[in-house]
C-alpha atoms as a PDB file:
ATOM      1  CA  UNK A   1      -4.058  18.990  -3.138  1.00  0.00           C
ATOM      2  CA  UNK A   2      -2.534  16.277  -4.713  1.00  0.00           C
ATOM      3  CA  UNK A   3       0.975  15.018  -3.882  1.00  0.00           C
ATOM      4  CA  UNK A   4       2.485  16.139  -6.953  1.00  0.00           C
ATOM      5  CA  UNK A   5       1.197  19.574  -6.551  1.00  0.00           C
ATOM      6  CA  UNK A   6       3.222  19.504  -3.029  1.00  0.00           C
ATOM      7  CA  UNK A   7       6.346  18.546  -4.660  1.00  0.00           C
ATOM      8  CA  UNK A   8       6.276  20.910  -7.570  1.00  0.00           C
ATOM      9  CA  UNK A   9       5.233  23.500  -4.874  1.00  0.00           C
ATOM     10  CA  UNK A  10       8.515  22.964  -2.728  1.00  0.00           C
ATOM     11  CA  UNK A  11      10.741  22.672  -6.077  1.00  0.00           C
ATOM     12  CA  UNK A  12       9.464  26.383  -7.478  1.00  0.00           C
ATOM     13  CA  UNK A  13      10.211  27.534  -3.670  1.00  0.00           C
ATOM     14  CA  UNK A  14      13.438  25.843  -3.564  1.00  0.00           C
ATOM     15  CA  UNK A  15      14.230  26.748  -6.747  1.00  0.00           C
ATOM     16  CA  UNK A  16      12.902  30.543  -7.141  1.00  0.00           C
ATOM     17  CA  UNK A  17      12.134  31.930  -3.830  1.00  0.00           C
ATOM     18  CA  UNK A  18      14.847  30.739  -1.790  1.00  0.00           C
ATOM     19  CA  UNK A  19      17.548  32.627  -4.116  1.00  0.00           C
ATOM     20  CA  UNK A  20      15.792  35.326  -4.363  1.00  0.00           C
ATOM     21  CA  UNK A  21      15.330  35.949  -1.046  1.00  0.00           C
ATOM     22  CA  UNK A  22      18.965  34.794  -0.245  1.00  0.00           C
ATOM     23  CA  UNK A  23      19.866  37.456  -2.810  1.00  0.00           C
ATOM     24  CA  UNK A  24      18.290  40.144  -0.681  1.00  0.00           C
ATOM     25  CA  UNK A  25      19.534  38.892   2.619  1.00  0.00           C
ATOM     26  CA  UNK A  26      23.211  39.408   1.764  1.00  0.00           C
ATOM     27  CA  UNK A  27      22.345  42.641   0.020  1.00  0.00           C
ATOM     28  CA  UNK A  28      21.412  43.913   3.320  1.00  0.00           C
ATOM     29  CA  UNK A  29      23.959  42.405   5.402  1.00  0.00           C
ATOM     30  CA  UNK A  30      26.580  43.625   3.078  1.00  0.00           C
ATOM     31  CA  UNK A  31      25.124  47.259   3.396  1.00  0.00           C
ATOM     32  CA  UNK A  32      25.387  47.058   7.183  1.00  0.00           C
ATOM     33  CA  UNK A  33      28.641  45.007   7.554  1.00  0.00           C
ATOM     34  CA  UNK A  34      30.091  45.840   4.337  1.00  0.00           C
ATOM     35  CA  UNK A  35      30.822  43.402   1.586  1.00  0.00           C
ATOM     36  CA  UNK A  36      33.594  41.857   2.607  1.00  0.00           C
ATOM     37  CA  UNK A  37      32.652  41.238   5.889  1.00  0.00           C
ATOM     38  CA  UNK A  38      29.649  39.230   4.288  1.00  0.00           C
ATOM     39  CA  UNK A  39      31.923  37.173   2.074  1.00  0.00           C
ATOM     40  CA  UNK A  40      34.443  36.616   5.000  1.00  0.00           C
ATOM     41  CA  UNK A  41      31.441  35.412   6.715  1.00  0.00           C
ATOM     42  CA  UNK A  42      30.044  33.200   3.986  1.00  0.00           C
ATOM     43  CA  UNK A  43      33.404  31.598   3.663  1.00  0.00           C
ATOM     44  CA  UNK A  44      33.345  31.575   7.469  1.00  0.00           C
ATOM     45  CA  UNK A  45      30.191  29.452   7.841  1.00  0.00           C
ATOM     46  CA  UNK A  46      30.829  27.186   4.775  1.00  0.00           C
ATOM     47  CA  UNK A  47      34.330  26.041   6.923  1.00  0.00           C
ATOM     48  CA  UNK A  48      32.706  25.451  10.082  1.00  0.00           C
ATOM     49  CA  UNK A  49      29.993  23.810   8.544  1.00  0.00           C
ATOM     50  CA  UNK A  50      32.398  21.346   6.579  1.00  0.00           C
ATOM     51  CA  UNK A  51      33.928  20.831  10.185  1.00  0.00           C
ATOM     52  CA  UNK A  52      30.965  19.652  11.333  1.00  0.00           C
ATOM     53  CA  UNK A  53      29.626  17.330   8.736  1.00  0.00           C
ATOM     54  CA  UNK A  54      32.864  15.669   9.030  1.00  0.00           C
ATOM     55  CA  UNK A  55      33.126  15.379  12.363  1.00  0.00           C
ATOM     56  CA  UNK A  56      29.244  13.997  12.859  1.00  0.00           C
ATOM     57  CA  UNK A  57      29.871  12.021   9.878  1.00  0.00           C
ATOM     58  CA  UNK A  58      32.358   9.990  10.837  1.00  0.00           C
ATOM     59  CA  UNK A  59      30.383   9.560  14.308  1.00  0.00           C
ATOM     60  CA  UNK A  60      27.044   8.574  12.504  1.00  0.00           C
ATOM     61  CA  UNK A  61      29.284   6.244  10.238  1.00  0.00           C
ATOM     62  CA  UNK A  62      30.606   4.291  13.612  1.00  0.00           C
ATOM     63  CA  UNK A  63      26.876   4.266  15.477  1.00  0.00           C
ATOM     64  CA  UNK A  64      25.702   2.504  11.965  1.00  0.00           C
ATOM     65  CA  UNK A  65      28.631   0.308  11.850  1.00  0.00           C
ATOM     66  CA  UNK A  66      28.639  -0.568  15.488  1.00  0.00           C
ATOM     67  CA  UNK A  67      24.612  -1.714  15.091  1.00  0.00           C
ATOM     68  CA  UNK A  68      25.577  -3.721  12.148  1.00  0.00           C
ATOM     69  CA  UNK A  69      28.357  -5.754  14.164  1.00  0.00           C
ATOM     70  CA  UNK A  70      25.134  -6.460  16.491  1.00  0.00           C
ATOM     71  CA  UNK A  71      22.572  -7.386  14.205  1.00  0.00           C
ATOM     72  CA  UNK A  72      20.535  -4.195  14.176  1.00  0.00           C
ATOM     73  CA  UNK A  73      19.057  -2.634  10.697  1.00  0.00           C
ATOM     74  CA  UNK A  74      21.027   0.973  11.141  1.00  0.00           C
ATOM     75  CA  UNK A  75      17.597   3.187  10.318  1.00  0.00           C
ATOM     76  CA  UNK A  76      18.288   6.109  12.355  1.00  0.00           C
ATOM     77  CA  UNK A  77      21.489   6.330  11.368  1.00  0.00           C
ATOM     78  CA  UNK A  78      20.986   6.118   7.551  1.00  0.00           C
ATOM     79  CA  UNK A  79      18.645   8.945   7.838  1.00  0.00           C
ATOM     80  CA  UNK A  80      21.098  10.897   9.652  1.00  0.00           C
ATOM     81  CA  UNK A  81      23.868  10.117   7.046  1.00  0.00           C
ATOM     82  CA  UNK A  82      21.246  11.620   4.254  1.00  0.00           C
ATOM     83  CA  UNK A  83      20.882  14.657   6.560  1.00  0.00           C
ATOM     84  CA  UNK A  84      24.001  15.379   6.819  1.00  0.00           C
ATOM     85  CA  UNK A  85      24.586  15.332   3.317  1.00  0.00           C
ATOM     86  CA  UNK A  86      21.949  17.762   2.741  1.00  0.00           C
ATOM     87  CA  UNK A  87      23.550  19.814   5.653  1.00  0.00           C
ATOM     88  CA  UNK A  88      26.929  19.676   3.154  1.00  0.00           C
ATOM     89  CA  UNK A  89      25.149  21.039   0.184  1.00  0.00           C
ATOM     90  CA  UNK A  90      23.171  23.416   2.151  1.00  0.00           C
ATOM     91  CA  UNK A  91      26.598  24.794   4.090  1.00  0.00           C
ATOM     92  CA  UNK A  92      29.050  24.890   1.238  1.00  0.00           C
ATOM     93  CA  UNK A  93      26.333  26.854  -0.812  1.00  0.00           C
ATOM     94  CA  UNK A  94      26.661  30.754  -0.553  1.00  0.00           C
ATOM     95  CA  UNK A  95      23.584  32.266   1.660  1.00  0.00           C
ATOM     96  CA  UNK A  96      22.743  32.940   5.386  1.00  0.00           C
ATOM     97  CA  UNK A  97      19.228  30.897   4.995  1.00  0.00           C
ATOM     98  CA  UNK A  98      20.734  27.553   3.500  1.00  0.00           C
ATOM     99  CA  UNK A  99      23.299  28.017   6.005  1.00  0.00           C
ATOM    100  CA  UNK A 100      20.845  27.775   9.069  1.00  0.00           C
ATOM    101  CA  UNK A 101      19.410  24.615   7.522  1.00  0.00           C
ATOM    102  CA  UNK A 102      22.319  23.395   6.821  1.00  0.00           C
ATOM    103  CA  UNK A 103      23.287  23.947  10.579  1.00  0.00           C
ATOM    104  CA  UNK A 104      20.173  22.887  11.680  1.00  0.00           C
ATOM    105  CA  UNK A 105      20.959  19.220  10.179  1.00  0.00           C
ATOM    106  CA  UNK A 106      24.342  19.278  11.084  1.00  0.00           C
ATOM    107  CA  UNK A 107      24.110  20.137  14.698  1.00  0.00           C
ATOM    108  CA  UNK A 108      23.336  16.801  16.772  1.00  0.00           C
ATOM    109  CA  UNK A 109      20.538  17.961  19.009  1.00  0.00           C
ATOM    110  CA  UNK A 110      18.500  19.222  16.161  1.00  0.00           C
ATOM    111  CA  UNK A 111      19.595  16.524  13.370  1.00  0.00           C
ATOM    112  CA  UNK A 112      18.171  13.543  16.158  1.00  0.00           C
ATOM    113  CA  UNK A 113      14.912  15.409  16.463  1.00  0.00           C
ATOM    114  CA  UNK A 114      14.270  15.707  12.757  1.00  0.00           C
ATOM    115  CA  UNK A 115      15.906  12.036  11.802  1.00  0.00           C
ATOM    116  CA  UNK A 116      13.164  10.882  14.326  1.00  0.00           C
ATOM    117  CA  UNK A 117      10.422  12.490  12.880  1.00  0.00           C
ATOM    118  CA  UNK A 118      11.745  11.678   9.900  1.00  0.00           C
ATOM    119  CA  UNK A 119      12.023   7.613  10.814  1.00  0.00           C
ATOM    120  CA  UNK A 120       8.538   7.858  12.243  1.00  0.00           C
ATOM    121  CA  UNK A 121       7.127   9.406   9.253  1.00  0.00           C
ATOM    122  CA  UNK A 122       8.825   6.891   7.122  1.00  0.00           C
ATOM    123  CA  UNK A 123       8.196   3.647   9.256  1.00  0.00           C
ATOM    124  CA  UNK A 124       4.491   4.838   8.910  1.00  0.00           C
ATOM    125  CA  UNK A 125       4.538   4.579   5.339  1.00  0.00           C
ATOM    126  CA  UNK A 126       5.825   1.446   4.716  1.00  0.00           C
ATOM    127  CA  UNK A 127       3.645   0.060   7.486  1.00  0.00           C
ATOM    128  CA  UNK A 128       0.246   1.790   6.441  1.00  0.00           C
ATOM    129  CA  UNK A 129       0.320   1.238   2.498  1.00  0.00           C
ATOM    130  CA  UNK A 130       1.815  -2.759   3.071  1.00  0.00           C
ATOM    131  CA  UNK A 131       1.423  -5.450   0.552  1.00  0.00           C
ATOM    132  CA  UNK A 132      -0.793  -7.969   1.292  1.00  0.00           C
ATOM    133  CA  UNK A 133       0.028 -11.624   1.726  1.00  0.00           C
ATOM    134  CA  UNK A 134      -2.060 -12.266  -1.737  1.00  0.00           C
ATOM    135  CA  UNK A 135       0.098  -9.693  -3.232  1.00  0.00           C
ATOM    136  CA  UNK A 136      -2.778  -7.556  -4.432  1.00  0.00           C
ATOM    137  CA  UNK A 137      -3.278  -4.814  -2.140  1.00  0.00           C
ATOM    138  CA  UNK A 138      -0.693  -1.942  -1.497  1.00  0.00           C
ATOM    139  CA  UNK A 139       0.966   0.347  -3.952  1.00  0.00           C
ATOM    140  CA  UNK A 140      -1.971  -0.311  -5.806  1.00  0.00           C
ATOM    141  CA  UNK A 141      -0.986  -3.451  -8.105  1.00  0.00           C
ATOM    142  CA  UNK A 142       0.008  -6.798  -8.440  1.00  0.00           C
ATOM    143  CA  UNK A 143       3.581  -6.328  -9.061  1.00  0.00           C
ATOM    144  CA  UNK A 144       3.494  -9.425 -11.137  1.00  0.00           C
ATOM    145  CA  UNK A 145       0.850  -8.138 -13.303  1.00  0.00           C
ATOM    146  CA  UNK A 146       3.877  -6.863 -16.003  1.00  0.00           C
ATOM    147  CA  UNK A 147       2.827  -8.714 -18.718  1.00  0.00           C
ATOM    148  CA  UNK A 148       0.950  -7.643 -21.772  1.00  0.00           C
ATOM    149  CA  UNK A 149      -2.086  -5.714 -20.786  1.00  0.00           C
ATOM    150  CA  UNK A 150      -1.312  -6.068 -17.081  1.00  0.00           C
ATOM    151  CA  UNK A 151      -1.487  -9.955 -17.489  1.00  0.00           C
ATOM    152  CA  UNK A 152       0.921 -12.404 -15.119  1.00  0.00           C
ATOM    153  CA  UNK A 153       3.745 -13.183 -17.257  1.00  0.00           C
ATOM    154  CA  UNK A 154       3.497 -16.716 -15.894  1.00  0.00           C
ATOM    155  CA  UNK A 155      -0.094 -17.186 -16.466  1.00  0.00           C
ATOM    156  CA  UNK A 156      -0.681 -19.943 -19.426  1.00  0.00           C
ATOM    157  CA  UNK A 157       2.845 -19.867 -20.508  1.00  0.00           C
ATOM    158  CA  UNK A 158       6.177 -20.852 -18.710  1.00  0.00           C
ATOM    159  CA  UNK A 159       5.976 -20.707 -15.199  1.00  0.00           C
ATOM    160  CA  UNK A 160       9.446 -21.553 -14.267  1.00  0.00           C
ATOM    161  CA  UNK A 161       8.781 -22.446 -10.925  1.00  0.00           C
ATOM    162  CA  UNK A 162       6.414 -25.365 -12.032  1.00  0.00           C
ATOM    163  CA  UNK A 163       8.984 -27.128 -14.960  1.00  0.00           C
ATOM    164  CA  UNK A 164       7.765 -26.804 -18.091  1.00  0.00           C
ATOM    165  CA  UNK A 165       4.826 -24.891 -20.667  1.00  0.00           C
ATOM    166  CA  UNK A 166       1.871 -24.743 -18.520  1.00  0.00           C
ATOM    167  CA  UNK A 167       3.131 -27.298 -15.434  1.00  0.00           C
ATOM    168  CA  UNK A 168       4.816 -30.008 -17.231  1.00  0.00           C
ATOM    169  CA  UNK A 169       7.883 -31.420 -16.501  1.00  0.00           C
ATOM    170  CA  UNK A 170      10.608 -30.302 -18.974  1.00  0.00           C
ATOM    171  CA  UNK A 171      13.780 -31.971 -18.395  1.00  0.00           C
ATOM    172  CA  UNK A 172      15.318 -28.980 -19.768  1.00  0.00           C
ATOM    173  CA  UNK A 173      14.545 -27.103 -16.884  1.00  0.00           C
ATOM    174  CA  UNK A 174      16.381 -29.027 -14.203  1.00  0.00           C
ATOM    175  CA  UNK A 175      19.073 -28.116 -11.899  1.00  0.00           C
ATOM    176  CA  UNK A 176      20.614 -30.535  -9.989  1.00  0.00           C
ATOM    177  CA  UNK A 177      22.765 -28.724  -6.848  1.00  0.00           C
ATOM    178  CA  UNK A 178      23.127 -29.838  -3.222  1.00  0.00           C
ATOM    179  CA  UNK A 179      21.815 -28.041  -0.008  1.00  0.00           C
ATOM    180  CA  UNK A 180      23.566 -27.361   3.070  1.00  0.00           C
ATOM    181  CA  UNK A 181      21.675 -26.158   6.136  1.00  0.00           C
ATOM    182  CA  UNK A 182      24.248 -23.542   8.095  1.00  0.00           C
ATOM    183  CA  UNK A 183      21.773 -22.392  10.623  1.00  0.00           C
ATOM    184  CA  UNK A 184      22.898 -24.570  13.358  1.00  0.00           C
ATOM    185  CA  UNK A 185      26.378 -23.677  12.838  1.00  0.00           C
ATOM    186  CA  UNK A 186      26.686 -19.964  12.313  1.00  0.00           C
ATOM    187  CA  UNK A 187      28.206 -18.786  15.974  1.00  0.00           C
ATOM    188  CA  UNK A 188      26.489 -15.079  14.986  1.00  0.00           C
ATOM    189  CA  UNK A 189      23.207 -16.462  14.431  1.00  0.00           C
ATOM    190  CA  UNK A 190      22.758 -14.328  11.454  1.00  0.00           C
ATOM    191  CA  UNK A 191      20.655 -17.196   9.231  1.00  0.00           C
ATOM    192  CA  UNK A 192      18.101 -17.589  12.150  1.00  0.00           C
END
């Protein structure tokens, strides 16, 4: 199955079977509990679960800004952010299913195992598909190849890394500037 396939799979159960069966789930809770025990309850969950994606937001939000003040890319935690956005949407909206999801990615214990999984599953494809040092391999094209017909836009024509049309100098094209080097100074050693 192609990967399209998958996604248009998971939309039509997202989008048609999930309701429905949400539908039936508080039909039958209601008819044991009554109704407005199952409304009370709906309300119940959305409030605790906007307690908790506030309160593990705001930690996330200081574990990602506490690995930026030490020079660390923030992965895990960016993930987790996303998550617990989902969580929101899942916990505000009115069903017992999209509530245990939405629990399931609010909750710390259970968000960390799925951001990992997550991380790992992402890390893999960035690493696996790369780019090439040639710039032809990867995502399947040359990403410079956006000319007409898939041509290089700078192939016989102005390259503007090279001065002028096709290599020659064009005074025209020149900057003048000046060039400091700050990695010696920086007392972070961010430019290194």
């Amino acid at each position: 199955m192609n990967k399209r396939g998958s996604v248009l799979r998971v939309l039509f159960i997202l989008f048609a079977v999930l309701p429905i069966l949400e539908i039936a789930l508080l039909v039958n809770v209601g008819s044991v509990i009554g109704g407005w025990n199952t409304i009370g309850l709906v309300i119940l969950t959305a409030f605790i679960g906007a307690y908790f994606v506030k309160r593990e937001g705001i930690s996330t939000l200081q574990t990602a800004q506490a690995k930026m003040q030490r020079n660390e890319v923030p992965g895990k935690e960016l993930v987790e952010g996303l998550m617990l956005v989902i969580a929101g949407v899942l916990l505000v909206t009115p069903g017992f299913i999209t509530d245990i999801f939405g629990f399931m990615f609010a909750l710390p214990g259970s968000r960390h195992l799925i951001a990992a999984q997550v991380s790992k599953h992402m890390k893999m494809r960035v690493v696996v598909p790369g780019v090439s040092p040639d710039m032809s391999g990867g995502f399947g094209q040359n990403p410079f190849n956006q000319g007409p017909a898939g041509q290089n836009p700078f192939h016989g024509g102005h390259n503007p890394f090279h001065g002028g049309q096709n290599g020659h100098a064009n005074q025209d094209n020149v900057f003048e500037g000046e060039y400091t080097d700050n990695t010696t100074q920086d007392p972070n050693k961010r430019l290194k």
